[in-house]
C-alpha atoms as a PDB file:
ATOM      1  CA  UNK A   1     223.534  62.671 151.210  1.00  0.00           C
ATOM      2  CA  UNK A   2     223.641  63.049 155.198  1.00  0.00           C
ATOM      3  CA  UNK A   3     219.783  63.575 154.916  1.00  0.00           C
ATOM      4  CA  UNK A   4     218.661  60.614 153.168  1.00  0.00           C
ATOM      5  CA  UNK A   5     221.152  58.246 155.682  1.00  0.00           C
ATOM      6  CA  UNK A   6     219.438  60.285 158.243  1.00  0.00           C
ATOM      7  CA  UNK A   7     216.106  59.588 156.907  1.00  0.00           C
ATOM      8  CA  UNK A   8     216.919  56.027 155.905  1.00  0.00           C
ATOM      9  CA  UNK A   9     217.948  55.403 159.580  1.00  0.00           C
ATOM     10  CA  UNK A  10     215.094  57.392 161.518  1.00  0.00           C
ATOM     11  CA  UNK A  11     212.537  55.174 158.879  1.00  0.00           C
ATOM     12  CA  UNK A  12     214.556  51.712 159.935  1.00  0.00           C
ATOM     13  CA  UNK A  13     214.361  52.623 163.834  1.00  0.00           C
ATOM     14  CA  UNK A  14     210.439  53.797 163.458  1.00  0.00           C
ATOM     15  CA  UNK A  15     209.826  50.414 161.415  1.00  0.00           C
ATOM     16  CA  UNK A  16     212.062  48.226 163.922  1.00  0.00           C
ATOM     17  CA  UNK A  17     209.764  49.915 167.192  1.00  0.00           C
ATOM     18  CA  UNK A  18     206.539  49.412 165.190  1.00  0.00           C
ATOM     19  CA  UNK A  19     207.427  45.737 165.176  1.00  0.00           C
ATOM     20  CA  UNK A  20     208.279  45.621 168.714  1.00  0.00           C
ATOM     21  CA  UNK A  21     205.216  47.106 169.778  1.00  0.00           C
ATOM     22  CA  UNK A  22     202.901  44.589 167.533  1.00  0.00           C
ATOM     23  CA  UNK A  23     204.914  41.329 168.947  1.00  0.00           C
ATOM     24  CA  UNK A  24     204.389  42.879 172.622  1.00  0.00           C
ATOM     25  CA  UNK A  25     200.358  43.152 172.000  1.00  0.00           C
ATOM     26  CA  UNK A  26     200.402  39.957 171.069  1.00  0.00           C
ATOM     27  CA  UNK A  27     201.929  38.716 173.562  1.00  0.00           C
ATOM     28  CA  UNK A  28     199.591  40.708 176.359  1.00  0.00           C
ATOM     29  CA  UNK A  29     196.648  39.511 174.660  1.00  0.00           C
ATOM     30  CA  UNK A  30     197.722  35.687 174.819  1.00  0.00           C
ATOM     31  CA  UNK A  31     198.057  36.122 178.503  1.00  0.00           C
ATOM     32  CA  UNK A  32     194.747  37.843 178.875  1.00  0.00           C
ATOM     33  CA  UNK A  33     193.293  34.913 177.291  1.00  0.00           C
ATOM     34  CA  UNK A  34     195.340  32.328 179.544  1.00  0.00           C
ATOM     35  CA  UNK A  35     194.050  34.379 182.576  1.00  0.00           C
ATOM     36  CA  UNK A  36     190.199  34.341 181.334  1.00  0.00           C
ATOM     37  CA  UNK A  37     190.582  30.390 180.764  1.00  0.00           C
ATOM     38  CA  UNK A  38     191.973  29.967 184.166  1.00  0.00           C
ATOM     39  CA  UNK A  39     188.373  31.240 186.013  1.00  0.00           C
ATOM     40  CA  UNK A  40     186.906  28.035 184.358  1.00  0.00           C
ATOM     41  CA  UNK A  41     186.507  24.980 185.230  1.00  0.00           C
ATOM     42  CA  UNK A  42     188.338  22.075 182.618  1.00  0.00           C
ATOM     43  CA  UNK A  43     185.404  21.785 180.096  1.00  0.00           C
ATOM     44  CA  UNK A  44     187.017  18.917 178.447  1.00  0.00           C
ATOM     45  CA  UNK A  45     184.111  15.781 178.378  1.00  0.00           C
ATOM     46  CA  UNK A  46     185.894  12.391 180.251  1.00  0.00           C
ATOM     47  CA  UNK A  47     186.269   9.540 177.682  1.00  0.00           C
ATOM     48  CA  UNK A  48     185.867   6.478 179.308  1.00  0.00           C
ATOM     49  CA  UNK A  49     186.502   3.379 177.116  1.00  0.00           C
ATOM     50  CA  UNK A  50     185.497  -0.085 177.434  1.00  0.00           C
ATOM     51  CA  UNK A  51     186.050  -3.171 176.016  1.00  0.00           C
ATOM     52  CA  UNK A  52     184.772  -7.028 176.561  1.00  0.00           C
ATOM     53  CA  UNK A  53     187.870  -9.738 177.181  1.00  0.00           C
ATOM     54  CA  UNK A  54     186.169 -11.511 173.838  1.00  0.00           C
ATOM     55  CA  UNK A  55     186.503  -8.765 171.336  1.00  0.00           C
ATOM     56  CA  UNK A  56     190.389  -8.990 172.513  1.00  0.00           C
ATOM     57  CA  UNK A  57     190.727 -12.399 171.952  1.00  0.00           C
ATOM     58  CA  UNK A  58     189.968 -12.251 168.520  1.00  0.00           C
END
């Protein structure tokens, strides 16, 4: 009975660290990606919008 607690625990822990290390390699490769999008320039194309004083009007 002491075995399969033992087992039962060690198999928790091992599952537990397993889903540690997965959350921390995601969060290293979302900063890797922030750092590679900070060498570029903002890409994002400048809307400008215009509009006539009669299209308001009516």
């Amino acid at each position: 009975m002491k075995i399969l607690i033992l087992l039962f625990g060690l198999t928790a822990a091992l599952g537990t660290a397993g889903k540690k290390t997965a959350s921390d390699i995601e969060e290293i490769r979302h900063r890797q990606e922030l750092r590679e999008l900070e060498r570029y320039p903002n890409l994002l194309p400048e809307v400008v919008i215009t509009v006539s004083r009669d299209s308001l009007l009516k």
